[in-house]
Protein backbone atom coordinates (compact mmCIF):
# COMPACT_ATOMS: atom_id res chain seq x y z
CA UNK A 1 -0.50 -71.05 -15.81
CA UNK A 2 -3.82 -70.21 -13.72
CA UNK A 3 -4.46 -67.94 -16.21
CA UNK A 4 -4.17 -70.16 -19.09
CA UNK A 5 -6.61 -72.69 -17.75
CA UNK A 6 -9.06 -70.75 -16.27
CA UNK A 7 -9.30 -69.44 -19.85
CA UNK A 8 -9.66 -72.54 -21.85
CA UNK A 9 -12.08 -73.91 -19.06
CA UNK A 10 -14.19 -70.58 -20.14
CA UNK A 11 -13.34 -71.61 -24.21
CA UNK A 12 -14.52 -75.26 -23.54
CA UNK A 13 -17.63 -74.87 -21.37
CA UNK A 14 -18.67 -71.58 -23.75
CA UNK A 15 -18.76 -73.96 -26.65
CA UNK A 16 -17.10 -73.13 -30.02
CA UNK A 17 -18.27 -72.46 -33.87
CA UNK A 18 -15.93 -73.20 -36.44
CA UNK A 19 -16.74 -72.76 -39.75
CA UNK A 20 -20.48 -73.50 -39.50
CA UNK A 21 -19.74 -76.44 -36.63
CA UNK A 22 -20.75 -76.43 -33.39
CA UNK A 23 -18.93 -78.41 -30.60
CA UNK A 24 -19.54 -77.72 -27.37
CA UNK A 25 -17.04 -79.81 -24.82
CA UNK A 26 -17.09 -79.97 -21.18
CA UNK A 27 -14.21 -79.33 -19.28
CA UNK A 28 -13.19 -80.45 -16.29
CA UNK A 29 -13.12 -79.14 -12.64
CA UNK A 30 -9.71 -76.88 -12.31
CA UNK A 31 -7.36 -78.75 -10.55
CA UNK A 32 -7.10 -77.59 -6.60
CA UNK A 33 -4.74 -74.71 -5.95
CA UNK A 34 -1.87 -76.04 -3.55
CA UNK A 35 -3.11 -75.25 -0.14
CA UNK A 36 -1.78 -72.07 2.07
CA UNK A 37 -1.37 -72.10 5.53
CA UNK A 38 0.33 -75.39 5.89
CA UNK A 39 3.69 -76.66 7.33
CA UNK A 40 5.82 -79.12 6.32
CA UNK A 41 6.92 -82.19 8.26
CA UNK A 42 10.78 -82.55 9.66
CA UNK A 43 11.74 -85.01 7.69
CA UNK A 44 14.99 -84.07 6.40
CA UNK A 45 17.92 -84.81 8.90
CA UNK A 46 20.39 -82.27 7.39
CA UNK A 47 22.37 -80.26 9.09
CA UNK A 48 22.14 -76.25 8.96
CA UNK A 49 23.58 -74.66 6.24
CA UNK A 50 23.72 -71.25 4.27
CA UNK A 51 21.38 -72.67 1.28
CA UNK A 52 19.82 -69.37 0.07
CA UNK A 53 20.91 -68.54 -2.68
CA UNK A 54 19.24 -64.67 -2.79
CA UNK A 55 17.05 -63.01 -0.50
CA UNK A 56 14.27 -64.95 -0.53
CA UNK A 57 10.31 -64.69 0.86
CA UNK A 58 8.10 -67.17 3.39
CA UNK A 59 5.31 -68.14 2.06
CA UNK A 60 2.87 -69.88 4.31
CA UNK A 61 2.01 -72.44 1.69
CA UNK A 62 4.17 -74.56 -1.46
CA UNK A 63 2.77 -72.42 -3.61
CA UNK A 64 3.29 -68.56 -5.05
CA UNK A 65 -0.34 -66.98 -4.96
CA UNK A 66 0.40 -67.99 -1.00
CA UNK A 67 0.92 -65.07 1.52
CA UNK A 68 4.50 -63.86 1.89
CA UNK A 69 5.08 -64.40 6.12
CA UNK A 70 8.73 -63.18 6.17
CA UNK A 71 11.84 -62.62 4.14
CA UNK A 72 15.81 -64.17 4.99
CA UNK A 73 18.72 -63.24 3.28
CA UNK A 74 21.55 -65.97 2.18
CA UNK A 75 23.27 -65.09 5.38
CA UNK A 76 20.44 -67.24 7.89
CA UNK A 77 21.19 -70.39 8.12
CA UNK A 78 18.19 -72.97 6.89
CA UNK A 79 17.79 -76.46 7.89
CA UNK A 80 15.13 -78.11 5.38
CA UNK A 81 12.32 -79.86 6.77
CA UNK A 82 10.63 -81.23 3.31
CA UNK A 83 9.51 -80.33 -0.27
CA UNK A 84 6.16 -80.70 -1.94
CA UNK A 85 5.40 -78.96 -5.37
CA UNK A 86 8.58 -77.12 -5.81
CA UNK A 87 8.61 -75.44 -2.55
CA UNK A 88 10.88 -76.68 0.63
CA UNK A 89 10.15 -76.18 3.98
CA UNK A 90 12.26 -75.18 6.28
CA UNK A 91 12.94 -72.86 9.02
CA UNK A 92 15.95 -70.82 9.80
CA UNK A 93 18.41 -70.54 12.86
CA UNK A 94 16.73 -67.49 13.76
CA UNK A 95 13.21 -69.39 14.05
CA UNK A 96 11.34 -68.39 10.84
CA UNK A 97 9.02 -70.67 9.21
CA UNK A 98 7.88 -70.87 5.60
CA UNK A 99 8.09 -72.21 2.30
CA UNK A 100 10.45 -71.42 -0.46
CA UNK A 101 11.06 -71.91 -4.11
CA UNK A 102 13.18 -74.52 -4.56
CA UNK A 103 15.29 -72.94 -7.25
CA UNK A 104 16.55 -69.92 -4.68
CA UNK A 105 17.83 -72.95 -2.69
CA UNK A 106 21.65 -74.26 -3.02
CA UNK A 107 21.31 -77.90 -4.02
CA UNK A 108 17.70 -77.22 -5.15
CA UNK A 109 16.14 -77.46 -1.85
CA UNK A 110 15.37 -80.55 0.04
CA UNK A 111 15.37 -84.18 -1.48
CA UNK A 112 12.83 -85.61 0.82
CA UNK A 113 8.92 -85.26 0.20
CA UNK A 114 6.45 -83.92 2.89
């Protein structure tokens, strides 16, 4: 998705020649890449629970061009913290941090925004 916008930003601000016409459009500022290097807020009361659904990676940000911190495997147990961008926070019994996709997560991850 990056990708894609990154090149029609370049398209847009190059300017284009159809058929003899000119347009040149501005485009503008990329939106801002989810920040890395955050944490998430303990929002969600849940109890613990075997929620991954896979072995999954930590990320140290709701987003996946953020750094992998750590891996768990469906056996941890997880209690959620809060979800932002299609990531949940959380942290397992065995005191790893990080963010996760919210589609390796049973239910989807947590319900309640950061």
């Amino acid at each position: 998705m990056r990708l894609h916008r990154t090149l029609t930003a370049a398209v847009l601000t190059a300017g284009l020649t159809v058929a003899g016409l000119t347009a040149t459009v501005s485009a503008a500022p990329a939106a801002q890449a989810a920040a890395c290097g955050v944490t998430g807020s303990n929002r969600d009361t849940g109890p613990y629970g075997q929620y991954f659904l896979r072995d999954v990676n930590l990320r140290n940000g709701p987003d996946w061009a953020c750094r992998i911190t750590d891996t768990a495997t469906p056996v941890n147990k997880v209690d959620y913290f809060c979800t932002t961008d299609g990531f949940t926070y959380l942290r397992t019994a065995s005191t790893k941090y990080g963010w996760v996709y919210n589609g390796y997560l049973k239910g989807g991850g947590s319900t309640i925004p950061c």
